[in-house]
N, C-alpha and C. Protein backbone atom coordinates (compact mmCIF):
# COMPACT_ATOMS: atom_id res chain seq x y z
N UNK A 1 -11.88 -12.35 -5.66
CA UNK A 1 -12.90 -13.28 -6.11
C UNK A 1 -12.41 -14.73 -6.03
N UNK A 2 -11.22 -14.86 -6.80
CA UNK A 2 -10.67 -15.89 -6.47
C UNK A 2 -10.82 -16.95 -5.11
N UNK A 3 -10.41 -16.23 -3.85
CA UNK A 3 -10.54 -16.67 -2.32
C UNK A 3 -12.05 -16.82 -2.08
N UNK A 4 -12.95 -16.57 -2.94
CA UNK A 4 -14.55 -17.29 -2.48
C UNK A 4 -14.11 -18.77 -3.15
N UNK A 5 -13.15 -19.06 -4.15
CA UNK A 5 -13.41 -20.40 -4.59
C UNK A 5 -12.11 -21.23 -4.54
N UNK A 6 -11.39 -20.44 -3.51
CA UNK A 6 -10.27 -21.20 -2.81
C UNK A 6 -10.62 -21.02 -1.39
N UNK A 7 -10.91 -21.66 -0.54
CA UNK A 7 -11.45 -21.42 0.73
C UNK A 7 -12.59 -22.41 0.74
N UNK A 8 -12.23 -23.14 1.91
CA UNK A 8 -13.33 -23.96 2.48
C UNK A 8 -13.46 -23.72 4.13
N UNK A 9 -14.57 -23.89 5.02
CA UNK A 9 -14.98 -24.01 6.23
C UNK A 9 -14.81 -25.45 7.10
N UNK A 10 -13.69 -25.11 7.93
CA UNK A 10 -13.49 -26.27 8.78
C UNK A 10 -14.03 -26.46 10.14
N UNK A 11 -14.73 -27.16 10.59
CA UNK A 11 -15.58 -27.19 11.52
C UNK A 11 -14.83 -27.93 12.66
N UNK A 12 -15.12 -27.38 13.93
CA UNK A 12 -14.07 -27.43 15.28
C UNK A 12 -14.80 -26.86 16.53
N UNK A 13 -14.91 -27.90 17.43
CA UNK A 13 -15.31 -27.86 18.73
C UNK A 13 -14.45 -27.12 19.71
N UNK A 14 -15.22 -26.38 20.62
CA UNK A 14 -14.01 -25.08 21.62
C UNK A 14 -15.24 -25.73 22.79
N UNK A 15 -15.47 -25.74 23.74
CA UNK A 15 -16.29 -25.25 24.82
C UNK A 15 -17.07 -25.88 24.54
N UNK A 16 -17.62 -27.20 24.03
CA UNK A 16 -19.35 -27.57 23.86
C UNK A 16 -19.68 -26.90 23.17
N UNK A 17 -19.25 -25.54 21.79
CA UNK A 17 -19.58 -25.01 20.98
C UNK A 17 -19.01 -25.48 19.64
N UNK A 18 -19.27 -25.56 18.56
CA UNK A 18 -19.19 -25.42 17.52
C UNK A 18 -19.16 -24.48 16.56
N UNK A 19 -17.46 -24.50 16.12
CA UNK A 19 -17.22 -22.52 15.13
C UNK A 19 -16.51 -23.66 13.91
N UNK A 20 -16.09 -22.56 13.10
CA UNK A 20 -15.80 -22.79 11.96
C UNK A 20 -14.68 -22.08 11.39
N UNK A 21 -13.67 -22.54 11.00
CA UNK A 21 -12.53 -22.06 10.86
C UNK A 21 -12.31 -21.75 9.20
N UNK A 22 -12.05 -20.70 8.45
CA UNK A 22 -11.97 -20.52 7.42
C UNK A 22 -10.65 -20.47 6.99
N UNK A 23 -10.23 -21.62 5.78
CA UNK A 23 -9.23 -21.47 5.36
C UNK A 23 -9.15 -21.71 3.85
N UNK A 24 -7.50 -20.98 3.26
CA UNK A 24 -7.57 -21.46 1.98
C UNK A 24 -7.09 -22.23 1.57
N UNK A 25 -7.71 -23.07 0.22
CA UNK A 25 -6.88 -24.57 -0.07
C UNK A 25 -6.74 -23.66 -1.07
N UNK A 26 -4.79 -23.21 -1.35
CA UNK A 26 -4.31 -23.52 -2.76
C UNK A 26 -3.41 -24.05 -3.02
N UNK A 27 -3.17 -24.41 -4.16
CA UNK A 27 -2.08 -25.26 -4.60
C UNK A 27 -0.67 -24.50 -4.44
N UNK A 28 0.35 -25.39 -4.34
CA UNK A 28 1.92 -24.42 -3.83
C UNK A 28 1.89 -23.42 -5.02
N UNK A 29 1.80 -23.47 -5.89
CA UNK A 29 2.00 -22.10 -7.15
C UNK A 29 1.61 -21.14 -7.06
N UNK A 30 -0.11 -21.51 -7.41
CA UNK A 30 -1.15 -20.53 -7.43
C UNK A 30 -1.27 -19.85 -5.98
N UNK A 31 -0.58 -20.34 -4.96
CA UNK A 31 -1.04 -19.87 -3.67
C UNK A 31 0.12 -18.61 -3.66
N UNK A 32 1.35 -19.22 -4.25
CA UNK A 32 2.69 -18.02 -4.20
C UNK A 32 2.27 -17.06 -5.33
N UNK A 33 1.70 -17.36 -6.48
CA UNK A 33 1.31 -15.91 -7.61
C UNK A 33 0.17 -15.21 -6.61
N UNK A 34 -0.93 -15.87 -6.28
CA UNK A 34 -2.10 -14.90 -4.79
C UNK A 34 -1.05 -14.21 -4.20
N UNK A 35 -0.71 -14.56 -3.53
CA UNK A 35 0.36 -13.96 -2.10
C UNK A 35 1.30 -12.75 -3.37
N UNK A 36 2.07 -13.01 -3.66
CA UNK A 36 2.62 -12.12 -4.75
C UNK A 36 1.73 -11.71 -5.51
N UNK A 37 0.80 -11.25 -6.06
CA UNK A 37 -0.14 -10.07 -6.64
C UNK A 37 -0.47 -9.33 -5.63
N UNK A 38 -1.18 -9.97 -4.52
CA UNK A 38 -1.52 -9.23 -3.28
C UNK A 38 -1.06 -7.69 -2.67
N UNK A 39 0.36 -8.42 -2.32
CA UNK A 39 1.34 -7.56 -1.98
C UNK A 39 1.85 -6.58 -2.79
N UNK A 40 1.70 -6.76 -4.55
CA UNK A 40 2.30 -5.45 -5.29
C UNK A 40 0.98 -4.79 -5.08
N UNK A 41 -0.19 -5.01 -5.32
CA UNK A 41 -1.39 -4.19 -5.32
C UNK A 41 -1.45 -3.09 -4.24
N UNK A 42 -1.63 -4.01 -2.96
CA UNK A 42 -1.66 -3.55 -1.70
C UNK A 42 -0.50 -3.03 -1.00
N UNK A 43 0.50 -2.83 -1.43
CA UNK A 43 1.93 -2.48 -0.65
C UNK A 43 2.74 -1.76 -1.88
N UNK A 44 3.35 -2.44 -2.86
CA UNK A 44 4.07 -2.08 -3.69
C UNK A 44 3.49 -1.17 -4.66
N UNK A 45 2.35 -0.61 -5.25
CA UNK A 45 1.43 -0.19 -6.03
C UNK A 45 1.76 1.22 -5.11
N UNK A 46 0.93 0.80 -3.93
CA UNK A 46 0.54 2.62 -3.65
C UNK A 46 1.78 2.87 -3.15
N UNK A 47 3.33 2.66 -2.57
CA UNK A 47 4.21 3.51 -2.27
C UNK A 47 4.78 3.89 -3.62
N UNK A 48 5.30 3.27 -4.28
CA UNK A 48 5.07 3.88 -5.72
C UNK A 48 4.45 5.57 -6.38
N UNK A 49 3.27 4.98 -5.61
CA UNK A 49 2.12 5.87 -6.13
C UNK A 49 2.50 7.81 -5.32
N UNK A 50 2.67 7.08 -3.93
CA UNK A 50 3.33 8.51 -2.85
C UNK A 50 4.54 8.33 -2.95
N UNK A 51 5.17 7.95 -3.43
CA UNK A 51 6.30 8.30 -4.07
C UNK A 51 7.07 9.00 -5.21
N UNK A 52 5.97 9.12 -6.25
CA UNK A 52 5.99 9.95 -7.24
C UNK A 52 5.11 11.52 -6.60
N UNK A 53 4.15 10.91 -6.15
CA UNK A 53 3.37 12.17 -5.44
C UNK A 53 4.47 13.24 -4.96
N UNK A 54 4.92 12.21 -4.11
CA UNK A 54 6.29 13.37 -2.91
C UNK A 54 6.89 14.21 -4.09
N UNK A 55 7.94 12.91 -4.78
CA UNK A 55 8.90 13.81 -5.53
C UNK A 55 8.38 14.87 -6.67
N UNK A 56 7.21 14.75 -7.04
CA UNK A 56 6.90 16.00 -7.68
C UNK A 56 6.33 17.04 -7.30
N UNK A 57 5.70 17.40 -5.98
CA UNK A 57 5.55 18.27 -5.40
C UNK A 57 7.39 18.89 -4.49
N UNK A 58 7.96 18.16 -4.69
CA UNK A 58 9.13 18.54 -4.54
C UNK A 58 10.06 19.23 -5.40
N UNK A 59 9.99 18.60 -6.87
CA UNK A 59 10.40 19.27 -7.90
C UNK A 59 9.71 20.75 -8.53
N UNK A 60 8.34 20.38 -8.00
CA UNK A 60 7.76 21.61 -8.63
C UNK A 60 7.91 22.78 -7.43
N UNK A 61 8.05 22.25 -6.17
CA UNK A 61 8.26 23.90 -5.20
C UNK A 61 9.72 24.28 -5.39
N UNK A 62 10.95 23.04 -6.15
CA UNK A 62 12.50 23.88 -6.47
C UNK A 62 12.46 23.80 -7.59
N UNK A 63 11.30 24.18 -8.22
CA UNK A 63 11.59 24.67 -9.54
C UNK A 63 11.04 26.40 -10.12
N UNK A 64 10.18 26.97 -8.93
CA UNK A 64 9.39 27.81 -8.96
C UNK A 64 11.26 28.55 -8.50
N UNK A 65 10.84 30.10 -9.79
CA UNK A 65 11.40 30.57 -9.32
C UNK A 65 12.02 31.84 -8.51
N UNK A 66 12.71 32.45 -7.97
CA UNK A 66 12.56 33.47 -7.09
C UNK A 66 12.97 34.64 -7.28
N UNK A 67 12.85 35.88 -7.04
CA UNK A 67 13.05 36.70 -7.38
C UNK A 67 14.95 37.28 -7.03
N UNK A 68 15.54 37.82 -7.32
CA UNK A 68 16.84 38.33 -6.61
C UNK A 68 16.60 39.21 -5.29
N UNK A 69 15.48 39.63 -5.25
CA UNK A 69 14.75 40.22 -4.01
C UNK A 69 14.14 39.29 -3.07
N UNK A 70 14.34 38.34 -2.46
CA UNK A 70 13.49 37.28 -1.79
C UNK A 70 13.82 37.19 -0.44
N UNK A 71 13.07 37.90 0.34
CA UNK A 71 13.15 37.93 1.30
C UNK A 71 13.76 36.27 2.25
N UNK A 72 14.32 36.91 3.35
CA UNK A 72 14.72 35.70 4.33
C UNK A 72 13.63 34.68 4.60
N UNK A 73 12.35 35.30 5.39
CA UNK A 73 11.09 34.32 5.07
C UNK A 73 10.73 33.36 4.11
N UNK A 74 10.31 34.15 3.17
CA UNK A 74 10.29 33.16 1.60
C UNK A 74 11.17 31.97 1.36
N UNK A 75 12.50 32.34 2.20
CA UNK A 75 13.28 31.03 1.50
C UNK A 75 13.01 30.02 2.48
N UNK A 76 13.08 30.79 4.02
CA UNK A 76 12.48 29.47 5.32
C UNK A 76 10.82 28.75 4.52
N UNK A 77 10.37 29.60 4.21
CA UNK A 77 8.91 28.83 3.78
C UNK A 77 9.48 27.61 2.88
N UNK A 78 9.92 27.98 1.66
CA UNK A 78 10.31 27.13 0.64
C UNK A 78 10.78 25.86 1.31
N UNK A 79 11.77 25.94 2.32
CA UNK A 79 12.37 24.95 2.84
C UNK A 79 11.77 23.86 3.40
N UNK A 80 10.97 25.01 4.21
CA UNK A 80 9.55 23.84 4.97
C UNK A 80 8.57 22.93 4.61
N UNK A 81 8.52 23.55 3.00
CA UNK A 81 7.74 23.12 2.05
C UNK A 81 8.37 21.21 1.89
């Protein structure tokens, strides 16, 4: 929401046409806290997120446990898992 009211339209001739270049005006601070929220949301947030995912589907298939009878298969599966 913010970037609708940081952002202005700069107007620029190419070809006898007229486009408009969108950019943001922020101040050096507020522009480095944007840029840094951004990136934990969008980057740092969700590996986090599949990162706990992984390791507990990891913990929970070596935590299940097996019989003293367990076939050779069973343990290749587990592994693959």
């Amino acid at each position: 929401m913010s970037m609708f009211f940081n952002s202005e339209a700069i107007e620029f001739q190419f070809k006898n046409k007229t486009y408009y270049d969108c950019r943001e005006t922020w101040d050096e601070t507020d522009g480095k806290i944007y840029t840094i929220m951004l990136f934990i949301i969008t980057f740092v947030l969700p590996i986090k997120i599949i990162f706990f995912v992984y390791i507990s589907m990891i913990c929970a298939v070596y935590k299940r446990k097996l019989n003293g009878n367990v076939s050779l298969n069973l343990k290749k599966q587990k592994i693959q898992v």
